[in-house]
Protein backbone atom coordinates (compact mmCIF):
# COMPACT_ATOMS: atom_id res chain seq x y z
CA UNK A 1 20.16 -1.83 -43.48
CA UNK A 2 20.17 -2.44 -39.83
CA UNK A 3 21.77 1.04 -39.37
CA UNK A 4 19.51 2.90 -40.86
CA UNK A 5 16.87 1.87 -38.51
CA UNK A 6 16.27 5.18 -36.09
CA UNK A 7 15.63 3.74 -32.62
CA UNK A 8 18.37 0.99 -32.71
CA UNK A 9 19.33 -0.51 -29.44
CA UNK A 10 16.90 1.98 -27.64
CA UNK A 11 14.59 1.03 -25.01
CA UNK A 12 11.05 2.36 -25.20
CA UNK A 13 8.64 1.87 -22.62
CA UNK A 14 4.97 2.17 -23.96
CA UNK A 15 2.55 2.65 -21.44
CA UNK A 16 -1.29 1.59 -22.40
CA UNK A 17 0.18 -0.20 -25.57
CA UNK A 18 -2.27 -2.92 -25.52
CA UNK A 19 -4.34 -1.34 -28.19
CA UNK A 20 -4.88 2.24 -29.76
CA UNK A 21 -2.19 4.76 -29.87
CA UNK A 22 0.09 2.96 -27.93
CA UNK A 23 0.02 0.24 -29.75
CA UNK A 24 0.58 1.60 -32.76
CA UNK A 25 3.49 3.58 -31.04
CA UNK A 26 4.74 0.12 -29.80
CA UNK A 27 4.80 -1.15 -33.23
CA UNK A 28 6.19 1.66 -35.38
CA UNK A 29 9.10 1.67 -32.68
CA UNK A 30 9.68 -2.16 -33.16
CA UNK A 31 10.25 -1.26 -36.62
CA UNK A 32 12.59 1.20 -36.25
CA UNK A 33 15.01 -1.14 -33.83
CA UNK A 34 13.86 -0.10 -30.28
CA UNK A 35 13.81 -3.00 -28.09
CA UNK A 36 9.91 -1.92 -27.04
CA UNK A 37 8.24 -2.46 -23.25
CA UNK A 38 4.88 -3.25 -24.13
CA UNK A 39 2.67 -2.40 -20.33
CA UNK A 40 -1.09 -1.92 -19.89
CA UNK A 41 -3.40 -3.50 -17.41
CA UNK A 42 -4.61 -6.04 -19.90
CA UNK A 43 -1.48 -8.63 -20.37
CA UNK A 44 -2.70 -11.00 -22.95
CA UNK A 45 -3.38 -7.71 -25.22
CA UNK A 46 -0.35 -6.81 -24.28
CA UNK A 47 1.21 -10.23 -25.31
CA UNK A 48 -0.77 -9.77 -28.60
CA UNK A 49 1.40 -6.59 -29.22
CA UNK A 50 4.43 -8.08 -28.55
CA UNK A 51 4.06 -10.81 -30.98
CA UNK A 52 3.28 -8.54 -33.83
CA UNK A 53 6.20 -6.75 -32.80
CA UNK A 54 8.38 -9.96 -33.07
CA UNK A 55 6.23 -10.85 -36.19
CA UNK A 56 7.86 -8.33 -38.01
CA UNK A 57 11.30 -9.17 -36.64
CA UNK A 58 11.31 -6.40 -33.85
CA UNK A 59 12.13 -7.07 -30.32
CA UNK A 60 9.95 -6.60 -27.38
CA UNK A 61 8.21 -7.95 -23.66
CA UNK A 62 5.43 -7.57 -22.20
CA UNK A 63 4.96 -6.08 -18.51
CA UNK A 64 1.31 -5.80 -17.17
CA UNK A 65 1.09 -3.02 -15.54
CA UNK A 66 -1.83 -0.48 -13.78
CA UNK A 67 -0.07 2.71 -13.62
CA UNK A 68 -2.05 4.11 -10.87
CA UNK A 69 -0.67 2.10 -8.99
CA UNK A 70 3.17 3.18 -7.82
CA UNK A 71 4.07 -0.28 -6.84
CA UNK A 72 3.89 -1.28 -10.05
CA UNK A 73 4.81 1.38 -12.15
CA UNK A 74 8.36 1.34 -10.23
CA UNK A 75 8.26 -2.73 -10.40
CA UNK A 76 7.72 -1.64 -14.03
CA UNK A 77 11.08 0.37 -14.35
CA UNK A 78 13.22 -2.06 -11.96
CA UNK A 79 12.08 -4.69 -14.24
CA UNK A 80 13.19 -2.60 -17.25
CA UNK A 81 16.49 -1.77 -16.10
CA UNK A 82 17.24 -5.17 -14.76
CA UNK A 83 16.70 -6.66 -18.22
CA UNK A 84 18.41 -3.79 -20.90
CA UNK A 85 20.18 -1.76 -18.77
CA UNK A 86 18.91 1.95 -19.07
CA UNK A 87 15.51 3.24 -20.33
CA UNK A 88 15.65 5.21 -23.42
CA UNK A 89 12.39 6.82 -23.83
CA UNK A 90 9.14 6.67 -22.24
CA UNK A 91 5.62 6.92 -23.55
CA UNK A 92 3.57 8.09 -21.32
CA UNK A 93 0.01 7.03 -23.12
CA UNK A 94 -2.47 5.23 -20.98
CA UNK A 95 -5.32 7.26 -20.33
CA UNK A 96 -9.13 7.13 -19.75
CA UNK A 97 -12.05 8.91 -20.51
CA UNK A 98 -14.97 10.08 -18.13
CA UNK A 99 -16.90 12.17 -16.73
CA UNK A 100 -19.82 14.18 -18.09
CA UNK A 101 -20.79 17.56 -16.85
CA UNK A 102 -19.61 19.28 -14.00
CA UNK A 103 -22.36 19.23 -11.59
CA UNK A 104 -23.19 15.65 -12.65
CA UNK A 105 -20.03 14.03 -12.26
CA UNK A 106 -19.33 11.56 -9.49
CA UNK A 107 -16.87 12.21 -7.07
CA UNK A 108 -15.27 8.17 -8.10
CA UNK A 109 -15.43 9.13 -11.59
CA UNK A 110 -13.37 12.64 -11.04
CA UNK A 111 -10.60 10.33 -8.44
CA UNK A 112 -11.06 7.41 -11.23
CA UNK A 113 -9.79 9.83 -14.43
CA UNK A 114 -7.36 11.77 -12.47
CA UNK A 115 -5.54 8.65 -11.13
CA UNK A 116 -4.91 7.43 -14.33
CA UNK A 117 -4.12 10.22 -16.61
CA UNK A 118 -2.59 12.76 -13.88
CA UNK A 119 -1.44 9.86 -11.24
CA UNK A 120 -0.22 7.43 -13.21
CA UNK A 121 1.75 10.08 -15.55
CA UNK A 122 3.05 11.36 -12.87
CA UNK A 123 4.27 8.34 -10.90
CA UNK A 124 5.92 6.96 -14.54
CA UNK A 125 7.28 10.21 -15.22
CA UNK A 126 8.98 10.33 -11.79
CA UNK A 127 10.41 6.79 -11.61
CA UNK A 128 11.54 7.53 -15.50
CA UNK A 129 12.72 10.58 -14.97
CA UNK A 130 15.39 9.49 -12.00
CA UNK A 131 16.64 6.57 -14.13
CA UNK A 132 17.41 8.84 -16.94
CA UNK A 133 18.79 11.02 -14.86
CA UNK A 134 20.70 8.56 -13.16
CA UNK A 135 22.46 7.29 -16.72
CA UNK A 136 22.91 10.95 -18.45
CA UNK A 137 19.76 11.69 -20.30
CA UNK A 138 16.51 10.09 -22.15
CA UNK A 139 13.05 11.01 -23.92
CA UNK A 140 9.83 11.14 -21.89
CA UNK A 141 6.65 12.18 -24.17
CA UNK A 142 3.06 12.60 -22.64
CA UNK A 143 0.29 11.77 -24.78
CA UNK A 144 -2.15 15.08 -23.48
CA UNK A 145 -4.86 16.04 -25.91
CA UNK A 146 -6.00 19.06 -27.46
CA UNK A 147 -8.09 19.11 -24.08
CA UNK A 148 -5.27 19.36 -22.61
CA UNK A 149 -5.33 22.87 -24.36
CA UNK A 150 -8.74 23.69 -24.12
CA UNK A 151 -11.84 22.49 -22.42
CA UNK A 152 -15.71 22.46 -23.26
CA UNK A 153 -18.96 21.84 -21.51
CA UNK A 154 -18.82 18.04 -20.47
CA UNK A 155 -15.10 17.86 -20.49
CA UNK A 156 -14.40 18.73 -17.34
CA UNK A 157 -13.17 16.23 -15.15
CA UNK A 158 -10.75 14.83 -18.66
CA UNK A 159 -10.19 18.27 -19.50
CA UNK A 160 -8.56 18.86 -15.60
CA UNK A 161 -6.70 15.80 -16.08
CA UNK A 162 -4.98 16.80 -19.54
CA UNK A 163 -4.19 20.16 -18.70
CA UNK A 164 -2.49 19.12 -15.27
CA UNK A 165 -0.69 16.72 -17.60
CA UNK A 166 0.42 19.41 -19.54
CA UNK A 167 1.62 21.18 -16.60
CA UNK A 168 3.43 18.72 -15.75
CA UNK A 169 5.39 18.08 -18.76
CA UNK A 170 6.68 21.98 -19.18
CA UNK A 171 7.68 21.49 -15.21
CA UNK A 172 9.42 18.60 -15.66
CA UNK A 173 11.12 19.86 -18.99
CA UNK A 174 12.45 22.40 -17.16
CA UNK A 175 13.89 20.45 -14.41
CA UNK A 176 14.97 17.58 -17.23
CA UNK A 177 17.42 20.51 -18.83
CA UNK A 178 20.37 20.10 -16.77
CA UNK A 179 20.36 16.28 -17.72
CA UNK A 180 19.77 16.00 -21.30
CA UNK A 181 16.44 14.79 -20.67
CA UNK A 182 13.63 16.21 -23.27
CA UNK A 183 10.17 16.31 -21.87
CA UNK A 184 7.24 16.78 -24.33
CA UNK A 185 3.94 16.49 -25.34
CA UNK A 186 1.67 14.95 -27.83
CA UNK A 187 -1.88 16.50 -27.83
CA UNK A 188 -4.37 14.72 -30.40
CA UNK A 189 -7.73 15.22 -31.44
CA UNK A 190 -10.44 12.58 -31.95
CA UNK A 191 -8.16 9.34 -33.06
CA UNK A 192 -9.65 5.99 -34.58
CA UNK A 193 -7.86 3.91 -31.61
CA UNK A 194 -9.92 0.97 -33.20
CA UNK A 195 -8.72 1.00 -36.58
CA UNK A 196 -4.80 0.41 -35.47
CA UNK A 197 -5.11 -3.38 -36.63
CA UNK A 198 -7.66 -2.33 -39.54
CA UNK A 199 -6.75 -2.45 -43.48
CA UNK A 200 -5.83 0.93 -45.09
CA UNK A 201 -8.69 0.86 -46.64
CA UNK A 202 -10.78 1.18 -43.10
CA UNK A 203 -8.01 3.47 -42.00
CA UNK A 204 -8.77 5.94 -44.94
CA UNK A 205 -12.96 5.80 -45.10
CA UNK A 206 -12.59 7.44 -41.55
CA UNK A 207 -12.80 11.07 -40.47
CA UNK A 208 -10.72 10.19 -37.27
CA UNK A 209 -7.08 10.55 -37.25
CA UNK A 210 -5.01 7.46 -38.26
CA UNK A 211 -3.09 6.39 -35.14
CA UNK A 212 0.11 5.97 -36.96
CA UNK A 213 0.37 9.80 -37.55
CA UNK A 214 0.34 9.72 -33.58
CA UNK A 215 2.93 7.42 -33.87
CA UNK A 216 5.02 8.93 -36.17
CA UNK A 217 4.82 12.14 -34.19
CA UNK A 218 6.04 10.02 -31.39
CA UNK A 219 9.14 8.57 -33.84
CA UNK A 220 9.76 12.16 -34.27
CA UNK A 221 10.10 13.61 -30.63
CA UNK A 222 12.47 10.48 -29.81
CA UNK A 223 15.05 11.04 -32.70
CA UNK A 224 15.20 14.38 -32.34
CA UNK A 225 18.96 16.18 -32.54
CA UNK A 226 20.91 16.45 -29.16
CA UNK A 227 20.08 20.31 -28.78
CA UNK A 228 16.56 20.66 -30.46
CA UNK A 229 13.32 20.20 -28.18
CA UNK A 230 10.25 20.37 -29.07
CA UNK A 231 7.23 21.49 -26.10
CA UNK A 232 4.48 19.81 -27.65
CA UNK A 233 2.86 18.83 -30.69
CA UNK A 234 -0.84 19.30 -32.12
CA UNK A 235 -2.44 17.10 -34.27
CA UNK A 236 -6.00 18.04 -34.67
CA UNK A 237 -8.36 16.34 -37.47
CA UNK A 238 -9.17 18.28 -40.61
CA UNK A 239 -11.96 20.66 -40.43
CA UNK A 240 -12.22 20.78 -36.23
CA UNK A 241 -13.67 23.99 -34.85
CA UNK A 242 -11.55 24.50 -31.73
């Protein structure tokens, strides 16, 4: 049985898997045998994770982490390293929201969103990317949005942050070639973050996307073949005008 689970032995680092997507990408890769970082900035959410994770006879550990901050985000991989060895895959998922308008967004909001989504992307896909690089290849998936594809009047500031995150992952795909490291992207439409611990039932009355189709779109890009890539994935909710 054990060897049929997909992500055996791997190690996945889940950024922002205290709650919505990443958490349900931290679980669904618990299931399937990866040995799971669990890192946001809130730790005992993070703990939470973990233990559902173990709960269901998965193995993971939590590491709180702010990834706009490059202290800790390469804290974050030492850590990693020091306790499996290599890093398998990384998640790139924490993000905020923000910003209204153009003209009536705050100069703190704008550095606020970008240092998260764009900053902290790039500083974890940096510190990943030389660690994979160092041990012969790895996964690294970006969780953009479809705003990261388009943009529309009060998007702005998130908008700018997405699409340089998109930019970022077919530049660092490119460069990832040479090492049998896959760079891609996950871009989602409205999600029900909030429903990831709620009953199927809850799950299904919504119009938002189920988390757990993120997930499983994340499940996919990491088991992918040795020579097939994929540059990014949409996953817009039924009936969206975009």
């Amino acid at each position: 049985m054990m060897d049929t689970l997909r992500l055996k032995d791997k190690v996945a680092i889940v950024t922002g898997s205290s709650s919505g997507i990443g958490k349900a990408i931290a679980l669904r890769f618990g299931q399937e045998g990866a040995k799971v970082i669990v890192t946001a900035r809130r730790l005992q959410l993070c703990e939470r994770t973990v233990s559902q994770i173990r709960e269901e006879g998965g193995e993971a550990w939590p590491i709180q982490t702010d990834v706009a901050d490059e202290q800790q985000v390469e804290r974050l991989m030492a850590d990693t390293v020091t306790r499996y060895g290599r890093i398998d895959i990384v998640v790139n998922n924490a993000g905020i929201g923000g910003g209204s308008r153009v003209a009536e967004t705050s100069t703190e909001t704008f550095d606020q969103v970008m240092g998260v989504n764009l900053r902290g992307t790039f500083f974890c896909c940096r510190a990943g990317f030389r660690r994979m690089k160092e041990q012969g290849g790895g996964v690294i998936i970006n969780m953009s949005s479809v705003a990261g594809l388009q943009a529309w009047a009060g998007t702005g500031t998130y908008s700018a942050s997405k699409h340089g995150m998109m930019a970022l992952t077919k530049s660092l795909a490119d460069e990832g070639r040479p090492y049998h490291i896959k760079v891609s992207a996950i871009c989602p439409g409205a999600v029900a973050d909030e429903l990831v611990d709620a009953s199927p039932a809850d799950i299904e009355r919504s119009e938002k996307i189920d988390p757990f189709d993120v997930a499983e779109a994340a499940l996919y890009l990491s088991t992918l073949g040795k020579y097939a890539v994929v540059h990014h994935i949409v996953i817009d909710r039924l009936g969206a005008d975009w």
